[in-house]
N, C-alpha and C. Protein backbone atom coordinates (compact mmCIF):
# COMPACT_ATOMS: atom_id res chain seq x y z
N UNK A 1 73.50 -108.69 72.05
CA UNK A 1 72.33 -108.85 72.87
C UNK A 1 72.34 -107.81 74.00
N UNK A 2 71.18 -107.39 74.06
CA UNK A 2 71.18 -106.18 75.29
C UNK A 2 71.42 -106.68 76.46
N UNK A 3 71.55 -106.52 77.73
CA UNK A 3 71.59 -107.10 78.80
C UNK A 3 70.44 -106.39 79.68
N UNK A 4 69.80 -107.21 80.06
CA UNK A 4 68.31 -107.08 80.57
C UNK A 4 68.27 -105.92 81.73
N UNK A 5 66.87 -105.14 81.72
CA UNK A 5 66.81 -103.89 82.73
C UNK A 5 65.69 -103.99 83.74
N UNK A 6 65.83 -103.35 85.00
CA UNK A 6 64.73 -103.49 85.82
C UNK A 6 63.79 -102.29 84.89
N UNK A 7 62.74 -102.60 85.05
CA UNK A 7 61.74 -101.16 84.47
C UNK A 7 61.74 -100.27 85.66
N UNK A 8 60.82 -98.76 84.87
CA UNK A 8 61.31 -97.83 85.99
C UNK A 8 60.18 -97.96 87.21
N UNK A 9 59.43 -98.66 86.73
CA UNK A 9 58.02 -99.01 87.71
C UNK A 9 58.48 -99.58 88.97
N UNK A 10 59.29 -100.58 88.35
CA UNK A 10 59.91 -101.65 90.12
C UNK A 10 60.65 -101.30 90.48
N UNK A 11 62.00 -100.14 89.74
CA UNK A 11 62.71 -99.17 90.35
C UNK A 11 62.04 -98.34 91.56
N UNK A 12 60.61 -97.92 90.61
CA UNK A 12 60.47 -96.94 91.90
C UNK A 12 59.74 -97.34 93.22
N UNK A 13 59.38 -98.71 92.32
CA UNK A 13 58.32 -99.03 93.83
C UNK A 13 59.73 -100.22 94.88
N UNK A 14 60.39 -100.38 94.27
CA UNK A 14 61.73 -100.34 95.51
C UNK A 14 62.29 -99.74 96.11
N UNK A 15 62.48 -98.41 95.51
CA UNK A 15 63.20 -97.52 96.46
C UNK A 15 62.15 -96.81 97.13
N UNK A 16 60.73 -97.22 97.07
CA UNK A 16 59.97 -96.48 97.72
C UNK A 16 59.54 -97.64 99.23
N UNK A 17 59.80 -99.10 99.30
CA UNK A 17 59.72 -100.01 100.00
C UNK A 17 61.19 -99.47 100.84
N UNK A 18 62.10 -99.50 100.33
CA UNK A 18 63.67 -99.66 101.29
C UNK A 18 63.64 -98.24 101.89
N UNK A 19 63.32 -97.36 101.54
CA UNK A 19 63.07 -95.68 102.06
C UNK A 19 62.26 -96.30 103.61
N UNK A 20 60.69 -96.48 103.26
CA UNK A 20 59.86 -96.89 103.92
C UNK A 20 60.07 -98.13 105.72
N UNK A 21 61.07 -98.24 104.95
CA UNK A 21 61.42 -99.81 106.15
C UNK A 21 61.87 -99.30 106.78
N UNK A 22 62.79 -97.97 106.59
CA UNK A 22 63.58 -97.65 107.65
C UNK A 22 63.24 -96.46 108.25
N UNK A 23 61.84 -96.19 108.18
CA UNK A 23 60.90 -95.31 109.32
C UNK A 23 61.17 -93.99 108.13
N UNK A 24 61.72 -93.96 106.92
CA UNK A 24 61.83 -92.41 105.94
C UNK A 24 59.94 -93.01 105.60
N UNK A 25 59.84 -92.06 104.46
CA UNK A 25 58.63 -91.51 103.81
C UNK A 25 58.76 -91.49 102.05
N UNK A 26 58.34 -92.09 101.28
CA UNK A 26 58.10 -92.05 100.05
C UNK A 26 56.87 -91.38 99.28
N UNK A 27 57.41 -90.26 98.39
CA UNK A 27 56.09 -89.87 97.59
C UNK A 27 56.28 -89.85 96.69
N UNK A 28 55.18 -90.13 95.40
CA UNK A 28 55.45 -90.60 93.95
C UNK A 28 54.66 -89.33 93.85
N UNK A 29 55.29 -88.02 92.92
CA UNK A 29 55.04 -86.92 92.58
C UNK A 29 53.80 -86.94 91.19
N UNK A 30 55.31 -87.88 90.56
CA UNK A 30 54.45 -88.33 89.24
C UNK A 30 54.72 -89.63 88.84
N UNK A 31 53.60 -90.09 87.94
CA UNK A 31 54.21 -91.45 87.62
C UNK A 31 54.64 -91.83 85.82
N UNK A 32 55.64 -92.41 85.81
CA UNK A 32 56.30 -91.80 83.57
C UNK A 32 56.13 -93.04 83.63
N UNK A 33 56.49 -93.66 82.56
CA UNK A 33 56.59 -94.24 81.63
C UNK A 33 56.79 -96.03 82.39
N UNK A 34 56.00 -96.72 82.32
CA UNK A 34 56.37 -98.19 83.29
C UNK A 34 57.33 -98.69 82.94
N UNK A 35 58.12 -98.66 82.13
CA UNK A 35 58.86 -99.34 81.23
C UNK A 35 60.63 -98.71 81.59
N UNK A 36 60.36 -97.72 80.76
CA UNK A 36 61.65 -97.01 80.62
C UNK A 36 61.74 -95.63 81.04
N UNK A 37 60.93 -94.81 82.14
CA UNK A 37 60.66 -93.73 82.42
C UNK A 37 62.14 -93.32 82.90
N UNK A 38 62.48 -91.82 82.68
CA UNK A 38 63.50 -91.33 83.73
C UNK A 38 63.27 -91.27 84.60
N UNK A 39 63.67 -91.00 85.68
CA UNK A 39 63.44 -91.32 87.22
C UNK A 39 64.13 -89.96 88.03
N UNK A 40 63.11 -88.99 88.51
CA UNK A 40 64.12 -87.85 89.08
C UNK A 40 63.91 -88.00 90.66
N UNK A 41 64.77 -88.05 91.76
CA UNK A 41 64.72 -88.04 92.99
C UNK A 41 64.82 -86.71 93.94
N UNK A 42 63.76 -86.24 94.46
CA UNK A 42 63.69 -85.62 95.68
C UNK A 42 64.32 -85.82 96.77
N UNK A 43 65.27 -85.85 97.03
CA UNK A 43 65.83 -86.26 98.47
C UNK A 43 65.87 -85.33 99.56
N UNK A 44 65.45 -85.18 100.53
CA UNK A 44 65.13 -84.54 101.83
C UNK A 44 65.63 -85.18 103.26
N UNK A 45 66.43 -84.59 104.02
CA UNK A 45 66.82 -85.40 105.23
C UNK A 45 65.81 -84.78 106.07
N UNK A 46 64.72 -85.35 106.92
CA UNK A 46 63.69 -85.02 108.06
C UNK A 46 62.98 -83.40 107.70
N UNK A 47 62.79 -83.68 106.01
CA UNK A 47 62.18 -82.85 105.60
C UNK A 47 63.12 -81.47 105.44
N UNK A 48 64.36 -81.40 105.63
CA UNK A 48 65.27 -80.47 105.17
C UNK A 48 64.94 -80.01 104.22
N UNK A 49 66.09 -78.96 103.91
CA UNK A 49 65.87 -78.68 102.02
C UNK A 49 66.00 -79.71 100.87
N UNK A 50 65.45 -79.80 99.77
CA UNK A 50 65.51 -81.24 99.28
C UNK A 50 66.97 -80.82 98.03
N UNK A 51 66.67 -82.27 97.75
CA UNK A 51 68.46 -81.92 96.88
C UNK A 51 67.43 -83.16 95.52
N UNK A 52 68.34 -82.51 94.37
CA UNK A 52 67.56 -83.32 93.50
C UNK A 52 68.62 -84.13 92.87
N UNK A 53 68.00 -85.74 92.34
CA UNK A 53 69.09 -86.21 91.81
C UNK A 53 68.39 -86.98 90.56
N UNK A 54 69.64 -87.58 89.13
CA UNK A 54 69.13 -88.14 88.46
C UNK A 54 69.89 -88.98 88.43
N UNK A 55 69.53 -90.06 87.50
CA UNK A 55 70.48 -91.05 87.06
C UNK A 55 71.25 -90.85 85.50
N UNK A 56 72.42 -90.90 85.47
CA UNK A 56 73.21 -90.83 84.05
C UNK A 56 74.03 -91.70 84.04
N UNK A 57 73.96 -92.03 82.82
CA UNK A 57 75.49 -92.92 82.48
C UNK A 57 77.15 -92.56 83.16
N UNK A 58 77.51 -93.71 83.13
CA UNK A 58 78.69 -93.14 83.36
C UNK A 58 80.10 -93.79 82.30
N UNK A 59 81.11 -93.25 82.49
CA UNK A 59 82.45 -93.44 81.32
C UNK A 59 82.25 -95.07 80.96
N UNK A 60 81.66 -95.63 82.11
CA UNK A 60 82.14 -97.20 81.91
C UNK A 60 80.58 -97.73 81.16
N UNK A 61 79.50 -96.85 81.24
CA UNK A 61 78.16 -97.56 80.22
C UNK A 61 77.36 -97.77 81.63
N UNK A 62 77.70 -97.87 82.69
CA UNK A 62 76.59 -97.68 83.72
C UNK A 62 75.88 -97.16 84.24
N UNK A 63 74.49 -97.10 84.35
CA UNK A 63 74.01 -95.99 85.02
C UNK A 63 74.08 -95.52 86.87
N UNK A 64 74.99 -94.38 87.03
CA UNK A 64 74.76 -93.80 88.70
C UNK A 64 73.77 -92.73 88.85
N UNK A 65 73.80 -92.63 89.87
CA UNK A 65 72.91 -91.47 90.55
C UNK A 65 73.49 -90.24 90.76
N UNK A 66 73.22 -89.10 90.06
CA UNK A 66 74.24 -87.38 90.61
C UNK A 66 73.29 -86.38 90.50
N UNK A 67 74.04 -86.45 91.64
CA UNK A 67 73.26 -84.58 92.01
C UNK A 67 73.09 -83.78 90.72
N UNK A 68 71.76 -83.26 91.11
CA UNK A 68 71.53 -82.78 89.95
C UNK A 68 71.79 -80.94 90.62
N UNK A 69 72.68 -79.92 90.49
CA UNK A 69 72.97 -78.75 90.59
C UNK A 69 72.59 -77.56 90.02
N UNK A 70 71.66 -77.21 91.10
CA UNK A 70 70.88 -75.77 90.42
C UNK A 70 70.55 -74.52 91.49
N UNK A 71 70.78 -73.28 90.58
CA UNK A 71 71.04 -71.92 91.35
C UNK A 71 70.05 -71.70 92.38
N UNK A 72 68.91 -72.48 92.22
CA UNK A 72 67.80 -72.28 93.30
C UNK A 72 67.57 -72.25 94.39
N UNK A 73 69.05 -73.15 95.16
CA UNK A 73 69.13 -73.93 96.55
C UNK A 73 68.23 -74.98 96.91
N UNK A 74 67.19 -74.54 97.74
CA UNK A 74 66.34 -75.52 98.14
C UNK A 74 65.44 -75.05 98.40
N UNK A 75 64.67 -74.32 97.86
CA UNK A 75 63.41 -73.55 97.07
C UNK A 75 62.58 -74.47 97.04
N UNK A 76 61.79 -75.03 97.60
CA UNK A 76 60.05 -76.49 97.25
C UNK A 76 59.77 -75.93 95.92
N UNK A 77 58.99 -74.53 95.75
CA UNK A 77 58.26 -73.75 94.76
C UNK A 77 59.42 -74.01 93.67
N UNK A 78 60.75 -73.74 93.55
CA UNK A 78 61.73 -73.74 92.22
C UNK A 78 61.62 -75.20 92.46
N UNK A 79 62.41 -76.23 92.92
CA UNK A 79 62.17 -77.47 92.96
C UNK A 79 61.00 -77.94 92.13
N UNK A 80 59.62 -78.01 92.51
CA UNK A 80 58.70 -77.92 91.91
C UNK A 80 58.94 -77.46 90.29
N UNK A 81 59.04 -76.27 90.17
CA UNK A 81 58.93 -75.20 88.85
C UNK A 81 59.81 -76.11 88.06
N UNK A 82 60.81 -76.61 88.32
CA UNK A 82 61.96 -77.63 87.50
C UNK A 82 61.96 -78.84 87.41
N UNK A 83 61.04 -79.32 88.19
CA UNK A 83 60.24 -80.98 87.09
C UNK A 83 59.12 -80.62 86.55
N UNK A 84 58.15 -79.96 87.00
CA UNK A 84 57.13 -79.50 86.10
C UNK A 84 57.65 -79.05 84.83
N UNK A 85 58.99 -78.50 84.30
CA UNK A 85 59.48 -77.91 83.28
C UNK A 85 60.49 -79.45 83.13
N UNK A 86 60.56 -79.99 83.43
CA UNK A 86 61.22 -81.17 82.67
C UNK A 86 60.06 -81.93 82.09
N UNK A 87 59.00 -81.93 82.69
CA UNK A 87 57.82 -83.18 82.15
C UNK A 87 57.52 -82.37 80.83
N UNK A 88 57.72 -81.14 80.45
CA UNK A 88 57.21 -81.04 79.35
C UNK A 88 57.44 -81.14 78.01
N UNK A 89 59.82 -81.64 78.31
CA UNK A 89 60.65 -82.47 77.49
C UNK A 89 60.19 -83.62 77.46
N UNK A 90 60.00 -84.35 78.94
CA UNK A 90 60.25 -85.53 78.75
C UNK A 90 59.01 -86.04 79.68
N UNK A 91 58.09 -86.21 79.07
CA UNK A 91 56.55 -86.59 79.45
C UNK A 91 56.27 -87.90 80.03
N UNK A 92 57.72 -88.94 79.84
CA UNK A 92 57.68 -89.99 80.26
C UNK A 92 58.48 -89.96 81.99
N UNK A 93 58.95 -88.97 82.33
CA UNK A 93 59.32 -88.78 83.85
C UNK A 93 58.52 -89.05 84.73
N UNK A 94 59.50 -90.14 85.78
CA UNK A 94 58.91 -90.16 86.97
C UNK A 94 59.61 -89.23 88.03
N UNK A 95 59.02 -88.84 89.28
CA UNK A 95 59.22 -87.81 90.16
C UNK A 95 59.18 -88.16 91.16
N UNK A 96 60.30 -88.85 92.14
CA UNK A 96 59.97 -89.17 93.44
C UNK A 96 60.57 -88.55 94.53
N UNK A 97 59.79 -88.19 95.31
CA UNK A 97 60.30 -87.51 96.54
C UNK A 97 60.93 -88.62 97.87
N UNK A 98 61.81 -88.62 98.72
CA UNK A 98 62.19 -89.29 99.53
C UNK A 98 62.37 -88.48 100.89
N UNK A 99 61.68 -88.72 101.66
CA UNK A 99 62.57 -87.96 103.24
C UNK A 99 62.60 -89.63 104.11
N UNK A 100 64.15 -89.06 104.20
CA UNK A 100 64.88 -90.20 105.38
C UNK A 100 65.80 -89.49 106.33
N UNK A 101 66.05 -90.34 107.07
CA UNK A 101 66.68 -90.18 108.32
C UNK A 101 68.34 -89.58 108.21
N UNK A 102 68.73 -89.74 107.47
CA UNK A 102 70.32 -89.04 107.21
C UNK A 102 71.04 -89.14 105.86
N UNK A 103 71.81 -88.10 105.87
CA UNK A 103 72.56 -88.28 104.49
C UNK A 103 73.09 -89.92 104.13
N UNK A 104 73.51 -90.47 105.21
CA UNK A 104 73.82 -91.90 105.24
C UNK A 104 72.84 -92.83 104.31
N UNK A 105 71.59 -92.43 104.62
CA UNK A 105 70.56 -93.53 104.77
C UNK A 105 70.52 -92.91 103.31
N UNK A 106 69.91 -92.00 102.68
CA UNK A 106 69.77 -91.46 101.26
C UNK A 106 71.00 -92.15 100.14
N UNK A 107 71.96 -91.94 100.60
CA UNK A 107 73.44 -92.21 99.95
C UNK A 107 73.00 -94.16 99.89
N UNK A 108 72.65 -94.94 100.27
CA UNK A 108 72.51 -96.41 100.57
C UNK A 108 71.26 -96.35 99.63
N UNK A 109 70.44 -95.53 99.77
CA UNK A 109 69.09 -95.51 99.27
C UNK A 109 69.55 -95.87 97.43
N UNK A 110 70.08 -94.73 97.17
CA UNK A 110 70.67 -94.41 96.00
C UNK A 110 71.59 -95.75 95.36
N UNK A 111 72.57 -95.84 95.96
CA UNK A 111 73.52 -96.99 95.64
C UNK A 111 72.95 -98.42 95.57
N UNK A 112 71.71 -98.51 96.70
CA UNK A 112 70.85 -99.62 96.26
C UNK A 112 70.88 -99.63 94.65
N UNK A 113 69.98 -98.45 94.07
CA UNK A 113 69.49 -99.08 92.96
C UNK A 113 70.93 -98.33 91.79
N UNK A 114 72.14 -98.31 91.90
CA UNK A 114 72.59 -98.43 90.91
C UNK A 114 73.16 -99.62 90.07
């Protein structure tokens, strides 16, 4: 028997409530799949450079949250250019941007929903 999943819909509209409460900013770039969408995160501290993250499995079958690492730095326009070029693998992606108050608050953000 599978063991039951939040969909990516109430994923995102939670981490877009717990961002929100604590005076950060939530933007839904794009919206995938209600169900089972991937979920890519924008993270920005007070609008810094943004850092991107996804969720993957890990050794033990769970899904975490990791940096996702690319030559671009923190480029908006490349940022941009590299989910626009993921939606066209994976058409069911969601895209959310986050600016909060500190690496702290992002890192909690994240671990919420693993």
């Amino acid at each position: 028997m599978t063991k039951p999943r939040l969909t990516s819909q109430f994923r995102i509209s939670a981490l877009k409530k717990l961002a929100e409460v604590d005076g950060g900013f939530a933007t839904l770039l794009r919206k995938g799949d209600l169900t089972s969408g991937a979920i890519l995160i924008i993270g920005q501290i007070r609008g810094g450079d943004p850092i991107l993250f996804e969720r993957y499995p890990a050794m033990d079958g769970t899904l975490a949250w990791h940096r996702v690492t690319l030559p671009i730095g923190g480029d908006d326009a490349e940022i941009t250019k590299y989910w626009k070029n993921r939606i066209l693998r994976d058409p069911d992606l969601w895209v959310l941007e986050l600016d909060v108050a500190s690496t702290e608050r992002l890192d909690r953000l994240l671990a919420a929903d693993s």
